[in-house]
N, C-alpha and C. Protein backbone atom coordinates (compact mmCIF):
# COMPACT_ATOMS: atom_id res chain seq x y z
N UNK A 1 9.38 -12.63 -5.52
CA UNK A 1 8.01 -12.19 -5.33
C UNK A 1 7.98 -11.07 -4.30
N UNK A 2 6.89 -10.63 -4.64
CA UNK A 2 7.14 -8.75 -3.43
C UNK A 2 5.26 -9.13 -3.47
N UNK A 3 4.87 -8.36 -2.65
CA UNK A 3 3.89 -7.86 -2.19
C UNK A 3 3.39 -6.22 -2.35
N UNK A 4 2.07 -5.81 -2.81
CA UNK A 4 1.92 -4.97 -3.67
C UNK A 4 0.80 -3.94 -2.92
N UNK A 5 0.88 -2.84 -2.85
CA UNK A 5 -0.33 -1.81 -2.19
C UNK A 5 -1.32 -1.45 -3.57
N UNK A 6 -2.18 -2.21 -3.52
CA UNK A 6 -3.42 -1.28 -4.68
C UNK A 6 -4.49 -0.14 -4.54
N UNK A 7 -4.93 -0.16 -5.44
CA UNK A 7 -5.84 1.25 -5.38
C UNK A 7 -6.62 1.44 -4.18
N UNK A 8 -7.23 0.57 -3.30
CA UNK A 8 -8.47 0.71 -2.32
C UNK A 8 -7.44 1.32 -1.12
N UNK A 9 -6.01 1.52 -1.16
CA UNK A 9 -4.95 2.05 -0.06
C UNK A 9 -5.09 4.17 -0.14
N UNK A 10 -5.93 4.24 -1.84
CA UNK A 10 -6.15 5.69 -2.28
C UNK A 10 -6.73 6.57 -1.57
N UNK A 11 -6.51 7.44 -0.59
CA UNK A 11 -7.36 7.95 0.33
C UNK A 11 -7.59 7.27 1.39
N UNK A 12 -7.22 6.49 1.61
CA UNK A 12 -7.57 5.45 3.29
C UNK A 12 -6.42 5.50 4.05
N UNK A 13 -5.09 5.21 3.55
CA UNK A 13 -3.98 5.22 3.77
C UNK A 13 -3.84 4.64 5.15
N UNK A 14 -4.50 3.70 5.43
CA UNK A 14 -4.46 2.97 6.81
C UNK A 14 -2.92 2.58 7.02
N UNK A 15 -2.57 2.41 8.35
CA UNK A 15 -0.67 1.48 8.66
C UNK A 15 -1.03 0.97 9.27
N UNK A 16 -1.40 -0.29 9.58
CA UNK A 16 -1.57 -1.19 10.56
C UNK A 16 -0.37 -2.12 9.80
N UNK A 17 -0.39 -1.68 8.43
CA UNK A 17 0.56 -2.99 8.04
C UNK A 17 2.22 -2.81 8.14
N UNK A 18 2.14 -1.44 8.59
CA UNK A 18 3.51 -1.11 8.46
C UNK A 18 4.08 -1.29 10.31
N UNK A 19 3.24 -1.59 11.12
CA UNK A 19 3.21 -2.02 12.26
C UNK A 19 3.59 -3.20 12.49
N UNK A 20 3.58 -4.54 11.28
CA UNK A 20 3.82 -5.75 11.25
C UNK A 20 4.74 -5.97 11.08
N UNK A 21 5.35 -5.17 10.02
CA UNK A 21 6.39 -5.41 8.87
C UNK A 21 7.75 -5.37 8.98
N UNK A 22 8.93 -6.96 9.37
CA UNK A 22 9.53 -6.88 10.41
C UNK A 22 10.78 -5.87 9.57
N UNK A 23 10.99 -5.57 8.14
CA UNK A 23 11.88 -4.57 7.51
C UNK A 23 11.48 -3.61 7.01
N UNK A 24 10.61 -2.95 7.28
CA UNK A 24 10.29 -1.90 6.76
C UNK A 24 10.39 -1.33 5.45
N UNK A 25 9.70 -2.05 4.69
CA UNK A 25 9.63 -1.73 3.34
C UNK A 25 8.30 -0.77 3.01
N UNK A 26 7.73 -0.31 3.59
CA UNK A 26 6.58 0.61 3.17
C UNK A 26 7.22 2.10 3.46
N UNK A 27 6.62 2.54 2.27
CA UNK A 27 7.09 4.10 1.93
C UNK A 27 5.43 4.46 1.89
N UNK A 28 5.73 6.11 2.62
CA UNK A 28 3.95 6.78 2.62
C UNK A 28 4.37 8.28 1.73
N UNK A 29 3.35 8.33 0.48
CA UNK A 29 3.24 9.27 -0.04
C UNK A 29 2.23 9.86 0.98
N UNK A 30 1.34 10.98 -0.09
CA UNK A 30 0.34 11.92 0.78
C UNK A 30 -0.75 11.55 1.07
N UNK A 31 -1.60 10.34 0.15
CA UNK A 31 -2.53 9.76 0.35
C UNK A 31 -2.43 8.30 -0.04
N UNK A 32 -1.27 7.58 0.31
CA UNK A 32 -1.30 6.44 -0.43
C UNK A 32 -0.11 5.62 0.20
N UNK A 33 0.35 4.48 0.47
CA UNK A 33 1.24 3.56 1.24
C UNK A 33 1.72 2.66 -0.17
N UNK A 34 3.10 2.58 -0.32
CA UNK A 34 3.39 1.62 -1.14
C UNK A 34 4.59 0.60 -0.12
N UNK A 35 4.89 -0.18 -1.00
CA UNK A 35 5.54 -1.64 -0.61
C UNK A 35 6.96 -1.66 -1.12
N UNK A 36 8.48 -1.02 -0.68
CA UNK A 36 9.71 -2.04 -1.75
C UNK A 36 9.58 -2.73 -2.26
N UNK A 37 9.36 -3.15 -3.27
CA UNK A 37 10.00 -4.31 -3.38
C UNK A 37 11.25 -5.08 -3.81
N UNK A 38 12.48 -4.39 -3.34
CA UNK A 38 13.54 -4.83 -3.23
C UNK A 38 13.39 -5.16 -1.67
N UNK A 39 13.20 -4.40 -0.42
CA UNK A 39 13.76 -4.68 0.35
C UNK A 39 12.07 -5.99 1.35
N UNK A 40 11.03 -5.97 0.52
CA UNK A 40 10.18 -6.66 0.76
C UNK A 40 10.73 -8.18 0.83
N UNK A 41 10.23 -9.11 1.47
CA UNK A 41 10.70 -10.20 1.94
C UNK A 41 9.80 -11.04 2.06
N UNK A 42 8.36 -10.93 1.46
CA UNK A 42 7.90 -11.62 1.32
C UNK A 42 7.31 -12.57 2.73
N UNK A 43 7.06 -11.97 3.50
CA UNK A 43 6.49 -12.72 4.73
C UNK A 43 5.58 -12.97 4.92
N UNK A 44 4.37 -11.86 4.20
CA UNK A 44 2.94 -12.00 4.12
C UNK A 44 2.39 -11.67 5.08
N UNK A 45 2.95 -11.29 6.60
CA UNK A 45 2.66 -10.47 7.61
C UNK A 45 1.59 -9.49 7.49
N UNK A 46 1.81 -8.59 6.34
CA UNK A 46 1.01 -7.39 5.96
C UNK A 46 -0.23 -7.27 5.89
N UNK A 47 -0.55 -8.56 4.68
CA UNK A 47 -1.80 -9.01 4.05
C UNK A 47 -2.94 -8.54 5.00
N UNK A 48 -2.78 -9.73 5.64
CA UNK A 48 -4.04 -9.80 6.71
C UNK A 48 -4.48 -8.45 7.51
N UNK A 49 -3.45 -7.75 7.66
CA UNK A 49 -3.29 -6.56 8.66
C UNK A 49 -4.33 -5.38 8.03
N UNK A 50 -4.18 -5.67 6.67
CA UNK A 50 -4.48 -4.26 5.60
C UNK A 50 -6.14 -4.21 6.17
N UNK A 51 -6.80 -2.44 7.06
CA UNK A 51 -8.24 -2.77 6.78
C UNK A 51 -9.28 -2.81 6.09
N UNK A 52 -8.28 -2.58 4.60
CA UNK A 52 -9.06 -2.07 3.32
C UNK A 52 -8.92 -3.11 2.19
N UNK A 53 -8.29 -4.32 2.65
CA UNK A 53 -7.81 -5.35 1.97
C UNK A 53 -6.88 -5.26 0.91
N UNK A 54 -6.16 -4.09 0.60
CA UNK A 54 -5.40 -3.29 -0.47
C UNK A 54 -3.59 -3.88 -0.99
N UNK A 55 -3.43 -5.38 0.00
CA UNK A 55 -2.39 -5.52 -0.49
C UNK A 55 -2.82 -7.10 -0.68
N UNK A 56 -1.66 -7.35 -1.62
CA UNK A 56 -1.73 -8.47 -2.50
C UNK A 56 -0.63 -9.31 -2.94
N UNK A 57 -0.40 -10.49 -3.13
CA UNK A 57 0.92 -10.88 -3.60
C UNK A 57 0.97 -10.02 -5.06
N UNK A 58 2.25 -10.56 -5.58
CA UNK A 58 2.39 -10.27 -6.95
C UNK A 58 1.57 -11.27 -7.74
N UNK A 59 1.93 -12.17 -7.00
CA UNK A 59 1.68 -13.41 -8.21
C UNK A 59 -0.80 -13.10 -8.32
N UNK A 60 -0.97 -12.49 -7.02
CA UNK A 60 -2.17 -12.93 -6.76
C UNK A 60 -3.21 -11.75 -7.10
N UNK A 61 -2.15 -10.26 -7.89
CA UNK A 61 -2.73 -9.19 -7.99
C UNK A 61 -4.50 -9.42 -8.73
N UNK A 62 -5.07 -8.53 -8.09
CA UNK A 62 -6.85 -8.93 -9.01
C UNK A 62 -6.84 -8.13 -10.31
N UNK A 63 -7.94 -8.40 -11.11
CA UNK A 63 -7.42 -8.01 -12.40
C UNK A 63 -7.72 -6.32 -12.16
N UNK A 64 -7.33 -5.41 -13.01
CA UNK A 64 -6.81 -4.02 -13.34
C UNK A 64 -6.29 -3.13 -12.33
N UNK A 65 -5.49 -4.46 -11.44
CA UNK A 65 -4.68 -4.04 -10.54
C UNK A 65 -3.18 -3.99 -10.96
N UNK A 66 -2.71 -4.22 -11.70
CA UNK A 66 -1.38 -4.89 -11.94
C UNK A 66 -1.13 -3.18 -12.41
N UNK A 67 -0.97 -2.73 -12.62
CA UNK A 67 -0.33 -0.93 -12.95
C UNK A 67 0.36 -0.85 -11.89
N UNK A 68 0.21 -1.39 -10.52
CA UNK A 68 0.46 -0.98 -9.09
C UNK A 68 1.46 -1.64 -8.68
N UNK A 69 1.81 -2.79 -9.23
CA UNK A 69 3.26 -3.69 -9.36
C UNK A 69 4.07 -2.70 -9.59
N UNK A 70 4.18 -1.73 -10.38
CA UNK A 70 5.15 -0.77 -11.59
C UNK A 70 4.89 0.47 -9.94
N UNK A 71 3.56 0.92 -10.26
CA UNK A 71 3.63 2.42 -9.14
C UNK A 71 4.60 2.15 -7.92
N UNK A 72 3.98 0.68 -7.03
CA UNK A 72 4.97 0.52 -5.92
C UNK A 72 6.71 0.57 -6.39
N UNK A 73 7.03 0.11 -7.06
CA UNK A 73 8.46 0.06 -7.67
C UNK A 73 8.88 1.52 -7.99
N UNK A 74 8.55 2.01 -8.63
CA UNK A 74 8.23 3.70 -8.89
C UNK A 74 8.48 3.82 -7.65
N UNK A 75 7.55 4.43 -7.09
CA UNK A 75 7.20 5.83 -6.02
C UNK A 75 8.22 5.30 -4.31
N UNK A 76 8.16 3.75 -4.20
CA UNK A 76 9.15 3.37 -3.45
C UNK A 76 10.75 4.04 -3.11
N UNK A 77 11.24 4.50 -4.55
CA UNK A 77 12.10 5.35 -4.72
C UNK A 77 12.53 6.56 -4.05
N UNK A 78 10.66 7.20 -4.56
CA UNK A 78 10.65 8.89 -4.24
C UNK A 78 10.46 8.94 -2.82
N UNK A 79 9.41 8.13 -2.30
CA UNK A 79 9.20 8.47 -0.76
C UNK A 79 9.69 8.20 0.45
N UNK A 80 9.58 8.53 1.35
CA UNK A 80 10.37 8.00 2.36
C UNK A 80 9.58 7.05 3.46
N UNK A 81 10.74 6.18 4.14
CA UNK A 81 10.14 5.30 5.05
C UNK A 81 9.29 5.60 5.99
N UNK A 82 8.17 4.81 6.18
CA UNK A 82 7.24 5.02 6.97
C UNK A 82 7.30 3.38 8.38
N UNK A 83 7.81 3.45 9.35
CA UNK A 83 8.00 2.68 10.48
C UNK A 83 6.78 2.87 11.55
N UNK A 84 6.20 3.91 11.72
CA UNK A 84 5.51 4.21 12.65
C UNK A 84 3.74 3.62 12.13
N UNK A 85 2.73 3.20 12.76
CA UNK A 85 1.53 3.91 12.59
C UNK A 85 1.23 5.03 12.97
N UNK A 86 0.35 5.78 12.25
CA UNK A 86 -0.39 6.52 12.22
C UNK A 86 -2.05 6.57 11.84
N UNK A 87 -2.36 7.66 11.88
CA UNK A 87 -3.90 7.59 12.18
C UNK A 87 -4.05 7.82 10.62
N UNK A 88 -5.66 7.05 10.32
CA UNK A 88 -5.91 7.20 8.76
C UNK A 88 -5.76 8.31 7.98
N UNK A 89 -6.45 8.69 7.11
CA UNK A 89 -6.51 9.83 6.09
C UNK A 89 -8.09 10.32 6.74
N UNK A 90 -8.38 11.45 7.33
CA UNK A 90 -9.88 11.56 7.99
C UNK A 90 -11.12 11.15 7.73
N UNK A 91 -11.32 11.07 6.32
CA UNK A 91 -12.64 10.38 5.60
C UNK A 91 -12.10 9.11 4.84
N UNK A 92 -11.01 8.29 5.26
CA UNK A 92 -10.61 6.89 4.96
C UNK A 92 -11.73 6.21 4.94
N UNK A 93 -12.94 5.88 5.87
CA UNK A 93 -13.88 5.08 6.03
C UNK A 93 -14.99 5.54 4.52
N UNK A 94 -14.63 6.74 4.87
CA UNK A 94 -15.97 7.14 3.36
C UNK A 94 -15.19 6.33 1.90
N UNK A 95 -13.86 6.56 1.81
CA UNK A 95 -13.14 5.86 0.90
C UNK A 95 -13.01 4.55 0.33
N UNK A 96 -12.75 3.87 1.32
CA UNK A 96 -13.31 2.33 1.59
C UNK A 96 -13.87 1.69 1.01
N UNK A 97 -13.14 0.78 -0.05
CA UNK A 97 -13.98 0.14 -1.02
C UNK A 97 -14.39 0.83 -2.28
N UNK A 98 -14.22 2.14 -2.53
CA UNK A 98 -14.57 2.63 -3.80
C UNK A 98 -13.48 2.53 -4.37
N UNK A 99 -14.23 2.39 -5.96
CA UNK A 99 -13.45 2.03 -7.11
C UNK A 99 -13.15 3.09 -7.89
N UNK A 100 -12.37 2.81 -8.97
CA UNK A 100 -11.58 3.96 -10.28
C UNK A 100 -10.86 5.23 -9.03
N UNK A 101 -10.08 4.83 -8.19
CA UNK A 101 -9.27 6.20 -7.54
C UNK A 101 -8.23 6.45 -7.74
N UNK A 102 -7.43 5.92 -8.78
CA UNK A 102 -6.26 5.74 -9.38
C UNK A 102 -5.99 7.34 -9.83
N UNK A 103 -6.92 8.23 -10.05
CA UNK A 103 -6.59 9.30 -10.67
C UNK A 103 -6.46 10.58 -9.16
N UNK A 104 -6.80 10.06 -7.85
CA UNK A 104 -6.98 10.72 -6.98
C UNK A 104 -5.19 10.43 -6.40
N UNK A 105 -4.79 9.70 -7.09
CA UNK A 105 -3.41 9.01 -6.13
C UNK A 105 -2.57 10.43 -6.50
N UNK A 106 -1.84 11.11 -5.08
CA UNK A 106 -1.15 12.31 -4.83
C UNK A 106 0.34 11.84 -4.70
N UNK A 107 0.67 12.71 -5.99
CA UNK A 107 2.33 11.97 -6.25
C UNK A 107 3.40 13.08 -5.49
C-alpha cells in the first residue's frame, strides 16, 4: 500500500507533508506534489499534515480520484526530490477545494 497526492494538491502545492515524511518520498513538479510509491512506507505521517486534505491511502482513494494512483507512479519518476518545505503556490488559498483541476496539472 502507498499513499497518494490528488487533485485538490493542483495549484496549492502546500509541503507541510514533506516536512513529516521520515523517507522522503515526495517529488514536486511545478504546481503539484506527488508521493513514491516504491520508496513510500506507508506511515501515514503525511495524511493529517496535508492543508488541503489531498492525500489518501490507496486503499481509501475517493471516487474519480484513482487516475492519481497511476500520475503519482508516473511523474514520481520524472521529478525530483523535494525534502525541504516551502512556501505555497501564491493563490493556493484561492485554489483550495476546487474541483475538475486535473487539466491545470503542469507536467
Amino acid at each position: 500500500m502507498t499513499f497518494v497526492v490528488t487533485e485538490n494538491c493542483i495549484k496549492c502545492k502546500f509541503t507541510d507533508c514533506v516536512d513529516v515524511c521520515p523517507v522522503d518520498c515526495f517529488r514536486e513538479g511545478p504546481n503539484f506534489l506527488v508521493i513514491d510509491p516504491d520508496e513510500c512506507i506507508d506511515c501515514t505521517l503525511c495524511e493529517p499534515e496535508c492543508p488541503a486534505n489531498a492525500i489518501f491511502s490507496e486503499d481509501e482513494l475517493p471516487s474519480g480520484q484513482e487516475i492519481f494512483l497511476e500520475l503519482n507512479a508516473k511523474l514520481s519518476k520524472e521529478w525530483p526530490v523535494i525534502t525541504e518545505v516551502k512556501a505555497p503556490l501564491p493563490d493556493a488559498e484561492e485554489w483550495n477545494g476546487k474541483q475538475a483541476k486535473i487539466d491545470l496539472l503542469e507536467k
